[in-house]
C-alpha atoms as a PDB file:
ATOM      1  CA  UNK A   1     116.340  72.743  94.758  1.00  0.00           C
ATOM      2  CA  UNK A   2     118.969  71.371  92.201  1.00  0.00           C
ATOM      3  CA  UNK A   3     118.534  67.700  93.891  1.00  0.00           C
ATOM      4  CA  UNK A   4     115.148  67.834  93.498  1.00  0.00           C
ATOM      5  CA  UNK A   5     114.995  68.729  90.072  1.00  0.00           C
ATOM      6  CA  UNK A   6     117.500  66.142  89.007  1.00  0.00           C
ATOM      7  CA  UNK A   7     115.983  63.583  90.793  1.00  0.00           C
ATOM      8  CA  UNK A   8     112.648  64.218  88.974  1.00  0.00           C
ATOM      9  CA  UNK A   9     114.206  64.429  85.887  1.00  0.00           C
ATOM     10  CA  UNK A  10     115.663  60.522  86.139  1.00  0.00           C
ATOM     11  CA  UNK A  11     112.465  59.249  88.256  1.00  0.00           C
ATOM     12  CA  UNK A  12     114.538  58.955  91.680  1.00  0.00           C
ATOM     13  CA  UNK A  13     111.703  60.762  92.975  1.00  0.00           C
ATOM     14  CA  UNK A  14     107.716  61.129  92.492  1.00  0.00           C
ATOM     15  CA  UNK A  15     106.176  64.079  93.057  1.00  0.00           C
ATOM     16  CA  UNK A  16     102.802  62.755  92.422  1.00  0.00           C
ATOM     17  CA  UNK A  17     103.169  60.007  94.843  1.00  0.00           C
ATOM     18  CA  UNK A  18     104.208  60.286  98.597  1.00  0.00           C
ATOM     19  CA  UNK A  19     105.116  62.893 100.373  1.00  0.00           C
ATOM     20  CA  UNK A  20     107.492  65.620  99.707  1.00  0.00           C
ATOM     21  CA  UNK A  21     111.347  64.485  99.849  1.00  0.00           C
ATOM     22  CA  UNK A  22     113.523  66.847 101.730  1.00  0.00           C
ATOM     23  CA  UNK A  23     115.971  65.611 103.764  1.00  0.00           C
ATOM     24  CA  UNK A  24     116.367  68.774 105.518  1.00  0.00           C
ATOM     25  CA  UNK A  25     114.413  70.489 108.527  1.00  0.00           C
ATOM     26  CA  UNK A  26     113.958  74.358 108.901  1.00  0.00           C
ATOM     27  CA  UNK A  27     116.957  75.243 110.310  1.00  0.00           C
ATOM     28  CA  UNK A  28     118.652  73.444 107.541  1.00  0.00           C
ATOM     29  CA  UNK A  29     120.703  71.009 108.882  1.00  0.00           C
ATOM     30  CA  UNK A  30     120.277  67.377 108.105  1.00  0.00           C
ATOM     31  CA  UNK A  31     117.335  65.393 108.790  1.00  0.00           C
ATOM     32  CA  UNK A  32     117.324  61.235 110.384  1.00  0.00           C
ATOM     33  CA  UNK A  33     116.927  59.744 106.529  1.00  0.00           C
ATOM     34  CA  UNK A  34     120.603  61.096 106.280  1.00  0.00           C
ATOM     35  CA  UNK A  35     122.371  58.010 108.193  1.00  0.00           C
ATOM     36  CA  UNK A  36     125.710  59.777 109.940  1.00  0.00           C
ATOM     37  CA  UNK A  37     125.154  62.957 108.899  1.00  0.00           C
ATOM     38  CA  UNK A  38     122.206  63.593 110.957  1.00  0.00           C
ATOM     39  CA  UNK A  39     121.922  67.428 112.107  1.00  0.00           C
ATOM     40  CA  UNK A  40     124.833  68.458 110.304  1.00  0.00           C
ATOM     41  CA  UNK A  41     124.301  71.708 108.768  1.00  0.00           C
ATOM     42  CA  UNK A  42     123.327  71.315 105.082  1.00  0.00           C
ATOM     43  CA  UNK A  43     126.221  73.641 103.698  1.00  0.00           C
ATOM     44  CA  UNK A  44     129.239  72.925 106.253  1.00  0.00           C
ATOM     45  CA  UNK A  45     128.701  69.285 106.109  1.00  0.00           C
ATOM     46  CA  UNK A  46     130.340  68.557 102.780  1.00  0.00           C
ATOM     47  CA  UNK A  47     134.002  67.557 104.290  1.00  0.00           C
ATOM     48  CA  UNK A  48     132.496  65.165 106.357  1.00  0.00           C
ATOM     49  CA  UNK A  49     130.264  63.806 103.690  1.00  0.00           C
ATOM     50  CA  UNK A  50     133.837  63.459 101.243  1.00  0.00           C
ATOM     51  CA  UNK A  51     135.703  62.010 103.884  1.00  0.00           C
ATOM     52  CA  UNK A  52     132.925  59.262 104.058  1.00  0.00           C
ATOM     53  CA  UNK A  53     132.921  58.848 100.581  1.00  0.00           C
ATOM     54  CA  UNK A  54     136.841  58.660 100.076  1.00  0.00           C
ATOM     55  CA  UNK A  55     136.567  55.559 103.404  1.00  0.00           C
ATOM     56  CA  UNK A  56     134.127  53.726 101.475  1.00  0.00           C
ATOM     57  CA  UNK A  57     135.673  53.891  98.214  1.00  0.00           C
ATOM     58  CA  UNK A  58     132.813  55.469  96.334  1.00  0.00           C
ATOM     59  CA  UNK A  59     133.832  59.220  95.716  1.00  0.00           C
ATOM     60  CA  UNK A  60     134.260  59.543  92.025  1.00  0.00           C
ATOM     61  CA  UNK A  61     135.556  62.793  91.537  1.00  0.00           C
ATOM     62  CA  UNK A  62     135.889  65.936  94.026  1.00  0.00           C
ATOM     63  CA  UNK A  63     136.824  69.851  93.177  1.00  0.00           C
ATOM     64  CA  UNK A  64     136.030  73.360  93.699  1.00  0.00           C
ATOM     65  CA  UNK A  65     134.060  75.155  91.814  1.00  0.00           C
ATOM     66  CA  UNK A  66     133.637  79.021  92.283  1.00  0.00           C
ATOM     67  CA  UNK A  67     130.095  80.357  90.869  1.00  0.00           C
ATOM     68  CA  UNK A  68     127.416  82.863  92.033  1.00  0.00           C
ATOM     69  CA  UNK A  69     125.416  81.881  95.150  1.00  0.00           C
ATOM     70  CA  UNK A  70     122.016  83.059  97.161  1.00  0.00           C
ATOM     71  CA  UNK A  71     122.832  85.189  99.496  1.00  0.00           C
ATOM     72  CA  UNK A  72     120.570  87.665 101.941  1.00  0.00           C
ATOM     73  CA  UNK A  73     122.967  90.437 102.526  1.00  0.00           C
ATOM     74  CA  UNK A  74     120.742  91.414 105.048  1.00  0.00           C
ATOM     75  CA  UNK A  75     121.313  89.570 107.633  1.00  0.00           C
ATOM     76  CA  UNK A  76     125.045  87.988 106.286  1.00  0.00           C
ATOM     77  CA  UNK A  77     123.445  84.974 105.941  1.00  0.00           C
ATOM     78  CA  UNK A  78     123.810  81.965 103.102  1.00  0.00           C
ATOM     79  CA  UNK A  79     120.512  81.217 101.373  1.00  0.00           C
ATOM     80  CA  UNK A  80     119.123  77.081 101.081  1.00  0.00           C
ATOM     81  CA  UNK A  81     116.003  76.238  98.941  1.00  0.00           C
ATOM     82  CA  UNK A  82     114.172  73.725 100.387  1.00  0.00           C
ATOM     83  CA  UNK A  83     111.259  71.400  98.418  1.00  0.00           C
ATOM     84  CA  UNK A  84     108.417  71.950 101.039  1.00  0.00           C
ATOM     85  CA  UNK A  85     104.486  71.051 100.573  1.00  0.00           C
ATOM     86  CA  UNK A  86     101.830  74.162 101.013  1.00  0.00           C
ATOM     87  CA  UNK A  87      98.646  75.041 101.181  1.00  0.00           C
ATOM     88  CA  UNK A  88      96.039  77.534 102.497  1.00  0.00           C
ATOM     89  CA  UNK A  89      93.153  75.834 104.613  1.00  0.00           C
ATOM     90  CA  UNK A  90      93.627  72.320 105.452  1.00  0.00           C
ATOM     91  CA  UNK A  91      91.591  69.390 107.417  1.00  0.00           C
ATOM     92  CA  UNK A  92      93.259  67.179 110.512  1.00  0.00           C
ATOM     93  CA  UNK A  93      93.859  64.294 107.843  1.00  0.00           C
ATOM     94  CA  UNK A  94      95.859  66.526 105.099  1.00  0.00           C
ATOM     95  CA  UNK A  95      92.986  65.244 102.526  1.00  0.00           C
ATOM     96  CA  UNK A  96      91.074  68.412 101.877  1.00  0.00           C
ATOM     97  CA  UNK A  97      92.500  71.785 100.879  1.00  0.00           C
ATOM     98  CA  UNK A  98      90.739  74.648 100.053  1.00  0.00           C
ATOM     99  CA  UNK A  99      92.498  78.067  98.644  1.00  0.00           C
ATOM    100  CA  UNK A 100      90.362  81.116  99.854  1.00  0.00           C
ATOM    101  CA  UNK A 101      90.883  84.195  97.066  1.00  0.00           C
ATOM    102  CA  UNK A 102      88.627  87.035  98.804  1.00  0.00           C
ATOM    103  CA  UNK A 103      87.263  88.414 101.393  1.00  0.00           C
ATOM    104  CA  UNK A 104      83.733  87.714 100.241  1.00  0.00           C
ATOM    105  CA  UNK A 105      84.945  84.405  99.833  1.00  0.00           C
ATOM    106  CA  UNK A 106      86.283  83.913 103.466  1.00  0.00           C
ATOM    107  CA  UNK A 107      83.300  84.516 104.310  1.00  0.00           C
ATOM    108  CA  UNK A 108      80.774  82.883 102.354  1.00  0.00           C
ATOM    109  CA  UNK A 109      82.836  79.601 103.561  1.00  0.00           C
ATOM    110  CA  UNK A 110      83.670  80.454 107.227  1.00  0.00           C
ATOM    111  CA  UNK A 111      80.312  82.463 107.812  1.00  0.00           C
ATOM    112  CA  UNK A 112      82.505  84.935 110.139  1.00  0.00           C
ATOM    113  CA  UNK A 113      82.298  88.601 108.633  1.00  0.00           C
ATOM    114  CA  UNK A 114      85.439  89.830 108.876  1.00  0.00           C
ATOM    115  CA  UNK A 115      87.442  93.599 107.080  1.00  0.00           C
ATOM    116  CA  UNK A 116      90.896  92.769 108.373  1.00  0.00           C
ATOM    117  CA  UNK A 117      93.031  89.434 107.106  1.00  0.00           C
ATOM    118  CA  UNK A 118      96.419  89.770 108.804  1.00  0.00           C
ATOM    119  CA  UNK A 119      97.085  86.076 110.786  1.00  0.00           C
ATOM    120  CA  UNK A 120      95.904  87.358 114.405  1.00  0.00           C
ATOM    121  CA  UNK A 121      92.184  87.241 112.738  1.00  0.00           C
ATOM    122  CA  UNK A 122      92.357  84.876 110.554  1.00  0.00           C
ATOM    123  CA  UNK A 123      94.148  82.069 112.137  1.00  0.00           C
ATOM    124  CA  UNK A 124      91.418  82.152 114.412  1.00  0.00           C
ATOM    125  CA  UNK A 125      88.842  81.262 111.773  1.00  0.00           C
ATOM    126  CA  UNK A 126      88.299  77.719 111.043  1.00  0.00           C
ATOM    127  CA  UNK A 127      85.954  76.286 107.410  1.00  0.00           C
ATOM    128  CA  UNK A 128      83.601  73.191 107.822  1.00  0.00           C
ATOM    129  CA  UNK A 129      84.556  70.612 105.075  1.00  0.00           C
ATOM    130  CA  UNK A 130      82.067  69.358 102.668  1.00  0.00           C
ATOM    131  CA  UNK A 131      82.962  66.261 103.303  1.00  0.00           C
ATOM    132  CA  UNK A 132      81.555  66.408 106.348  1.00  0.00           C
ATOM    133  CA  UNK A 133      84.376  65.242 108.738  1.00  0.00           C
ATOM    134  CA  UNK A 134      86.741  67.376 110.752  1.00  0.00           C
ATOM    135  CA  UNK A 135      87.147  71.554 110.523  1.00  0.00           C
ATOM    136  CA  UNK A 136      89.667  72.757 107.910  1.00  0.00           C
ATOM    137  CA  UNK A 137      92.228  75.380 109.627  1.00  0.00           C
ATOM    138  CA  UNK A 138      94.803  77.659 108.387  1.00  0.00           C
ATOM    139  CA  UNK A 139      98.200  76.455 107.878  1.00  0.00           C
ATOM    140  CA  UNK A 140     100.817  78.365 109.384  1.00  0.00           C
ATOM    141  CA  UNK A 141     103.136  78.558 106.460  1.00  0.00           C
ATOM    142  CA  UNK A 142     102.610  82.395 104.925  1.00  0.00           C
ATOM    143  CA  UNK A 143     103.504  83.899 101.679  1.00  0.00           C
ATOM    144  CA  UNK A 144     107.194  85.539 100.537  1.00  0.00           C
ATOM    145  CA  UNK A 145     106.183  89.079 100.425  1.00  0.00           C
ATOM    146  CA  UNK A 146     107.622  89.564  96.957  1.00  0.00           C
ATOM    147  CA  UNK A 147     104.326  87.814  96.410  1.00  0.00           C
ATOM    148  CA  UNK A 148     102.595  90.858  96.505  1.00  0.00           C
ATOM    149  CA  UNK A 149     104.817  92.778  94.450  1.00  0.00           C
ATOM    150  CA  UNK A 150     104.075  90.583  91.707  1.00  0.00           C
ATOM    151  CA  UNK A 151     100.470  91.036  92.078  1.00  0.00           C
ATOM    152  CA  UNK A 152     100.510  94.680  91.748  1.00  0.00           C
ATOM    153  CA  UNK A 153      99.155  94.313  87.785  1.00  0.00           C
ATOM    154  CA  UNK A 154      96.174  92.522  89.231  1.00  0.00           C
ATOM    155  CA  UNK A 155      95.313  94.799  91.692  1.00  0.00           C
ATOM    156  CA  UNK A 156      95.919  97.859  90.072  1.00  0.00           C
ATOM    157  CA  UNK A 157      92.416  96.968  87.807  1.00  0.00           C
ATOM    158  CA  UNK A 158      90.917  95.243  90.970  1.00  0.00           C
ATOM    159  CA  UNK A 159      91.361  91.973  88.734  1.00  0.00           C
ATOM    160  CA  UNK A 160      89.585  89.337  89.382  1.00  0.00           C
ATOM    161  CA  UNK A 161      87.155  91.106  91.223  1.00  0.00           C
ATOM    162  CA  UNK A 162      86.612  93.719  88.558  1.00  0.00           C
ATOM    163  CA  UNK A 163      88.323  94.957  85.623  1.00  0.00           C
ATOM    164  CA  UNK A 164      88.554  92.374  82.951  1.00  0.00           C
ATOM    165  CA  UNK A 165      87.989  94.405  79.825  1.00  0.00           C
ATOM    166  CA  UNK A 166      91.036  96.331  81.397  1.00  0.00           C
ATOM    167  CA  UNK A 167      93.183  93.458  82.311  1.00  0.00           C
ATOM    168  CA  UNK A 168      92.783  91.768  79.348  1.00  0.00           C
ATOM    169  CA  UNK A 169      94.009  94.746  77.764  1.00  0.00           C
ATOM    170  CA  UNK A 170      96.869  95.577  78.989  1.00  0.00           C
ATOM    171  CA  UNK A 171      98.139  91.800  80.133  1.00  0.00           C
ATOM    172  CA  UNK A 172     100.740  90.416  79.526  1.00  0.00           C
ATOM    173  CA  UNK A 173     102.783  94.050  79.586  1.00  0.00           C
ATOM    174  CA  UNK A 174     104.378  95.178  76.028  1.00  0.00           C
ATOM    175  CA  UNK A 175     107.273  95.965  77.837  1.00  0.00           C
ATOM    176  CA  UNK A 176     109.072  95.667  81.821  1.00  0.00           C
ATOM    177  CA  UNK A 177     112.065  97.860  82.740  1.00  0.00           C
ATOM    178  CA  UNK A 178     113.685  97.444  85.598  1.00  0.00           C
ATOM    179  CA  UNK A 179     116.541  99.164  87.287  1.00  0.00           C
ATOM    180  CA  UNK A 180     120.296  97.153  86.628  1.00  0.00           C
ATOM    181  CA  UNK A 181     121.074  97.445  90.500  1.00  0.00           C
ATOM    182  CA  UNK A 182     117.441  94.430  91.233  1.00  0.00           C
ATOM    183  CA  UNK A 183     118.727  92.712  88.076  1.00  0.00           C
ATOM    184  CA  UNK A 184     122.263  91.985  88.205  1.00  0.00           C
ATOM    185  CA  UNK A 185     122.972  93.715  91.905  1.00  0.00           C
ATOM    186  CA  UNK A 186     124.991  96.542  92.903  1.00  0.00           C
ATOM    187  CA  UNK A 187     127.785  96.238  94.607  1.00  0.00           C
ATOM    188  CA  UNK A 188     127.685  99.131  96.609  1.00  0.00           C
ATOM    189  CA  UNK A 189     123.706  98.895  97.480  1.00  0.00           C
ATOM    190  CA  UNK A 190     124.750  95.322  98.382  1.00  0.00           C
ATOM    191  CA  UNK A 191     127.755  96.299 100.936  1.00  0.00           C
ATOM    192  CA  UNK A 192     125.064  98.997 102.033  1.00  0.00           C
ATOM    193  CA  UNK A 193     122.480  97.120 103.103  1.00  0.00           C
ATOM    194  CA  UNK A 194     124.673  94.110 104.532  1.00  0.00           C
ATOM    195  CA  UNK A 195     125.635  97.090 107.290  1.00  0.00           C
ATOM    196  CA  UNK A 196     121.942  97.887 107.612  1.00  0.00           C
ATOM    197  CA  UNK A 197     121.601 100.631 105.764  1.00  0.00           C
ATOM    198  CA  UNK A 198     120.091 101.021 102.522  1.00  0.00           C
ATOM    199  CA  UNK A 199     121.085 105.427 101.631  1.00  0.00           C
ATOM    200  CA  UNK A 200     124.474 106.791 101.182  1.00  0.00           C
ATOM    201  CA  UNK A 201     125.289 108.748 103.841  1.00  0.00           C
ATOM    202  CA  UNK A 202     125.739 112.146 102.477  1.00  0.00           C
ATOM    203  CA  UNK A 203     128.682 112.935 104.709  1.00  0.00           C
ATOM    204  CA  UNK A 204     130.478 109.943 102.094  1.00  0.00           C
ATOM    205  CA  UNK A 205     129.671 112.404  99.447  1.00  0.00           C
ATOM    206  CA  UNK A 206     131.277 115.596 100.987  1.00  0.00           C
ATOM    207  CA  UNK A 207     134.419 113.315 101.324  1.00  0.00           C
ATOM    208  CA  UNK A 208     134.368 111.926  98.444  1.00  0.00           C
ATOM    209  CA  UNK A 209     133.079 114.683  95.707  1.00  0.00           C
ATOM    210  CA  UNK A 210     132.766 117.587  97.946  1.00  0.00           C
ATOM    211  CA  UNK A 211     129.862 120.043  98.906  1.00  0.00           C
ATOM    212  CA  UNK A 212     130.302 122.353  95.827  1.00  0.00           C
ATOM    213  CA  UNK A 213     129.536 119.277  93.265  1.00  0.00           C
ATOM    214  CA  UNK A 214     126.405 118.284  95.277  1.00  0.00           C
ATOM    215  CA  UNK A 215     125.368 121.635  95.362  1.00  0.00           C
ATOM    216  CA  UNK A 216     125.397 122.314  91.784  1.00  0.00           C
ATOM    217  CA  UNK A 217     123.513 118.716  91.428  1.00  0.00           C
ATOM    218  CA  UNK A 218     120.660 119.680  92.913  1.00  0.00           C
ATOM    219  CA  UNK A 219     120.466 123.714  92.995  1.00  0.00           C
ATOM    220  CA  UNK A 220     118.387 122.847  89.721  1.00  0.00           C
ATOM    221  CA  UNK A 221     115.552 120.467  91.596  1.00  0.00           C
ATOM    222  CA  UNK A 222     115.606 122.892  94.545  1.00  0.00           C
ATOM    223  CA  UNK A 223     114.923 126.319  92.793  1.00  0.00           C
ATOM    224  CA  UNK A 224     112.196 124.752  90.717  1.00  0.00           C
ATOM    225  CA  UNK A 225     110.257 123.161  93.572  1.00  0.00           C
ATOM    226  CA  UNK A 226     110.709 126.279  95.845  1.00  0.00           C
ATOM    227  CA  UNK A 227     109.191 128.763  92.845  1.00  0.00           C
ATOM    228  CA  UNK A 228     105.961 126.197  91.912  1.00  0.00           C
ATOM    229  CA  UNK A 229     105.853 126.352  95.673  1.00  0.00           C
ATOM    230  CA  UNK A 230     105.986 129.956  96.204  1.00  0.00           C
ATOM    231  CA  UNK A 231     104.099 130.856  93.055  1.00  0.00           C
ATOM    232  CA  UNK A 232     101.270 128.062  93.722  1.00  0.00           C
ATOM    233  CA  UNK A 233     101.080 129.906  97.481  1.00  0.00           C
ATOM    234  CA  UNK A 234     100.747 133.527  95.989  1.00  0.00           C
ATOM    235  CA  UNK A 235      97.906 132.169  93.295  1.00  0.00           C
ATOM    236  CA  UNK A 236      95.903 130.743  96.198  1.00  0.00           C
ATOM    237  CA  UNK A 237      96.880 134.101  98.309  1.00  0.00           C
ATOM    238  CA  UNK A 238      95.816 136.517  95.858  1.00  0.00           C
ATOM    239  CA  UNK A 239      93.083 134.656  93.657  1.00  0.00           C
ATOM    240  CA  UNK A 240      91.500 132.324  96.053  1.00  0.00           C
ATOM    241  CA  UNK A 241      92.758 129.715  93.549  1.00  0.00           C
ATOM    242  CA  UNK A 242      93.978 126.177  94.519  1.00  0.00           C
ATOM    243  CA  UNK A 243      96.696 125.392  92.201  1.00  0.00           C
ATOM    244  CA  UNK A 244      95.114 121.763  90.450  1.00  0.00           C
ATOM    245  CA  UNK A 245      96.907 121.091  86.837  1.00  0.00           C
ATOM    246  CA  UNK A 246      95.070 119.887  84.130  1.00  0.00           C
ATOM    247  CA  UNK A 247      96.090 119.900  80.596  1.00  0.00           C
ATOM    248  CA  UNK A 248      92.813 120.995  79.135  1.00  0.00           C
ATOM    249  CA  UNK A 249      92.919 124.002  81.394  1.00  0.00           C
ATOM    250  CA  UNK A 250      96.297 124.844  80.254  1.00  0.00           C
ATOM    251  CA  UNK A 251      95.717 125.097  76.385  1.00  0.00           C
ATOM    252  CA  UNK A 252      92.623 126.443  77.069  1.00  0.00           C
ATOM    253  CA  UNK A 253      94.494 129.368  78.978  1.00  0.00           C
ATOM    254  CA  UNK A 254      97.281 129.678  76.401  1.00  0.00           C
ATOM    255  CA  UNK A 255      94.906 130.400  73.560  1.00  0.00           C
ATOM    256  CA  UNK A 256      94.182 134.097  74.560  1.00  0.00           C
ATOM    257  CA  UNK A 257      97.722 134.264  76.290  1.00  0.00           C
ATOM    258  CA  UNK A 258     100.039 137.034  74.944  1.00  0.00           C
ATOM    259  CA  UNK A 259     103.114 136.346  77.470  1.00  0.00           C
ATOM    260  CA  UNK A 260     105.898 135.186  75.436  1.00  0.00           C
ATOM    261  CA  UNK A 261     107.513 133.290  78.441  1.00  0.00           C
ATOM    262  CA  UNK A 262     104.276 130.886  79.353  1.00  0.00           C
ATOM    263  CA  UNK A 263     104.029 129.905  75.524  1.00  0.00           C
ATOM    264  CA  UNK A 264     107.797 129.306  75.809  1.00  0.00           C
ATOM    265  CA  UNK A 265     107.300 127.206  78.617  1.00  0.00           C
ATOM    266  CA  UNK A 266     104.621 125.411  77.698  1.00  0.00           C
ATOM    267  CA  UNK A 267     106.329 124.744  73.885  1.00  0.00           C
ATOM    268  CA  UNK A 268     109.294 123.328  75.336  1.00  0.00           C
ATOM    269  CA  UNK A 269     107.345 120.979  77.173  1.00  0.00           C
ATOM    270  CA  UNK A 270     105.972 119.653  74.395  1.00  0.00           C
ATOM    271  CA  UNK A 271     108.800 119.275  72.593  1.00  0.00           C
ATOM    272  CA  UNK A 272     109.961 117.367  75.611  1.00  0.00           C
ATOM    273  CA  UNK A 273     106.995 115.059  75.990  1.00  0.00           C
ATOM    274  CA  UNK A 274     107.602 114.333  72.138  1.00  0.00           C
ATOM    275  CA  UNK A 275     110.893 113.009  72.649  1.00  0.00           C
ATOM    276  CA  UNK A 276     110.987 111.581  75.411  1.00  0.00           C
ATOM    277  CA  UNK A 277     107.707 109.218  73.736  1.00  0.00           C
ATOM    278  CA  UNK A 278     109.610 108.835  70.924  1.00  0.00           C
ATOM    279  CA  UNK A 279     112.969 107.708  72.514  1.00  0.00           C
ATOM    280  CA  UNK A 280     110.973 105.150  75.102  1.00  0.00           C
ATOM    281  CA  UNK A 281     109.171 104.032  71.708  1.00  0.00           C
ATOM    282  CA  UNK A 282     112.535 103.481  70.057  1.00  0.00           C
ATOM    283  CA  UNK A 283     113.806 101.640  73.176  1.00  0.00           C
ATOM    284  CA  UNK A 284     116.377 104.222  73.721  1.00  0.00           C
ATOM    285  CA  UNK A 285     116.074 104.823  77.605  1.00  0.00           C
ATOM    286  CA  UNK A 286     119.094 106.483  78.867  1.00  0.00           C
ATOM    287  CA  UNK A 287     118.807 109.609  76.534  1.00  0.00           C
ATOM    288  CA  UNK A 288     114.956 110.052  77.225  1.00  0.00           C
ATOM    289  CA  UNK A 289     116.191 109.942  81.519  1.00  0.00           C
ATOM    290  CA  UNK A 290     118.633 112.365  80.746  1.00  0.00           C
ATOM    291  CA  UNK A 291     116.872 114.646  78.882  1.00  0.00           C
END
């Protein structure tokens, strides 16, 4: 990714001219344009690369230098970016491209009607070009699926399909949070999910804190969910009443109530909703969490 950059950058390369320049296939080892170095990996083939260079007097200057890399600690694996060319739909001479964004769309230019869009239905659908030579098909390249994550925003308002007064509004966000473990990484989430596993297994926590620590953690969480539960259970027992909240009901309630425990409870949460506002206002996130 680097190489390509640079060689941009100083006009080595054209990206508006030829074909993409990558001298390395998709298992990432060296292509034929690399003269004695041909299916070498990309990574391990350094050495052999020096020890040319040192031969034929042209190495300049060789060292080591120790700095972050991609990794996928999934699979134990080093990461490569490669400079590839893509598309969606494509005719047999690579001249016309054409990038389908709907359903609708699909099939206003296919003609095939068609409520699923994984590849097993859609590869088999094929677009005739308006320039009236050969059928344009679906390339086989597909997207990363962090892809989607990032469109979340969009479709949350159904944008572009619907929604603009929304989107416009609330695009680009006032603010993104995001937790320090997908930001910097965790070390332990990373060793965790290089083994497989994404959890802690809870018998690490009985070794390592003990079961009376994590049983005062969460007594709290477990007594309140069990008495909206129970309480939620006798209301629809006894009244015939399906518990649904909604504010407006609430206050509405509250207004003629004289228990001093539900306007407790109910005060409090104000107070909390208050603060916790005015700390994420003030930026101040780790006190609003923990409160």
């Amino acid at each position: 990714m680097h190489d390509y950059r640079v060689c941009l950058a100083n006009g080595v390369i054209n990206k508006d001219t030829g074909s993409v320049v990558c001298p390395i296939d998709a298992q990432c080892r060296l292509t034929d344009e690399i003269k004695n170095f041909q299916e070498q990996d990309v990574k391990y083939a350094d050495k052999t690369i020096i020890k040319y260079l040192k031969e034929t007097k042209r190495l300049v200057h060789q060292s080591v230098l120790k700095h972050s890399y991609p990794f996928c600690w999934k699979i134990d694996t080093l990461l490569i970016y490669r400079a590839i060319p893509s598309w969606f739909f494509v005719n047999d001479d690579g001249y016309k491209i054409v990038c389908v964004g709907s359903i609708e769309a699909l099939k206003q230019l296919s003609g095939v009607s068609v409520d699923d869009i994984h590849r097993k239905i859609v590869d088999e659908i094929t677009l005739p070009s308006r320039l009236g030579k050969d059928l344009l098909l679906r390339v086989s390249e597909v997207f990363e699926c962090w892809f989607e994550s990032g469109s979340k925003l969009y479709a949350l308002v159904q944008y572009p399909f619907d929604g603009h007064r929304t989107f416009i509004d609330i695009f680009p966000a006032d603010f993104i949070a995001e937790g320090i473990d997908q930001t910097r990484g965790c070390k332990l989430w990373r060793k965790n999910v290089k083994k497989g596993k994404t959890n802690i297994l809870i018998q690490e926590i009985f070794e390592n804190n003990g079961t009376v620590a994590l049983r005062c953690f969460v007594l709290p969480w477990y007594n309140a969910i069990r008495l909206l539960i129970q309480s939620c259970d006798q209301l629809k027992t006894h009244k015939k009443v399906y518990f649904i909240y909604d504010d407006k009901l609430l206050y509405l309630s509250m207004s003629s109530n004289t228990n001093i425990m539900d306007t407790w409870i109910v005060s409090y949460r104000q107070t909390l909703l208050d603060f916790v506002k005015q700390e994420m206002d003030d930026k101040i996130f780790f006190s609003s969490i923990a409160n």
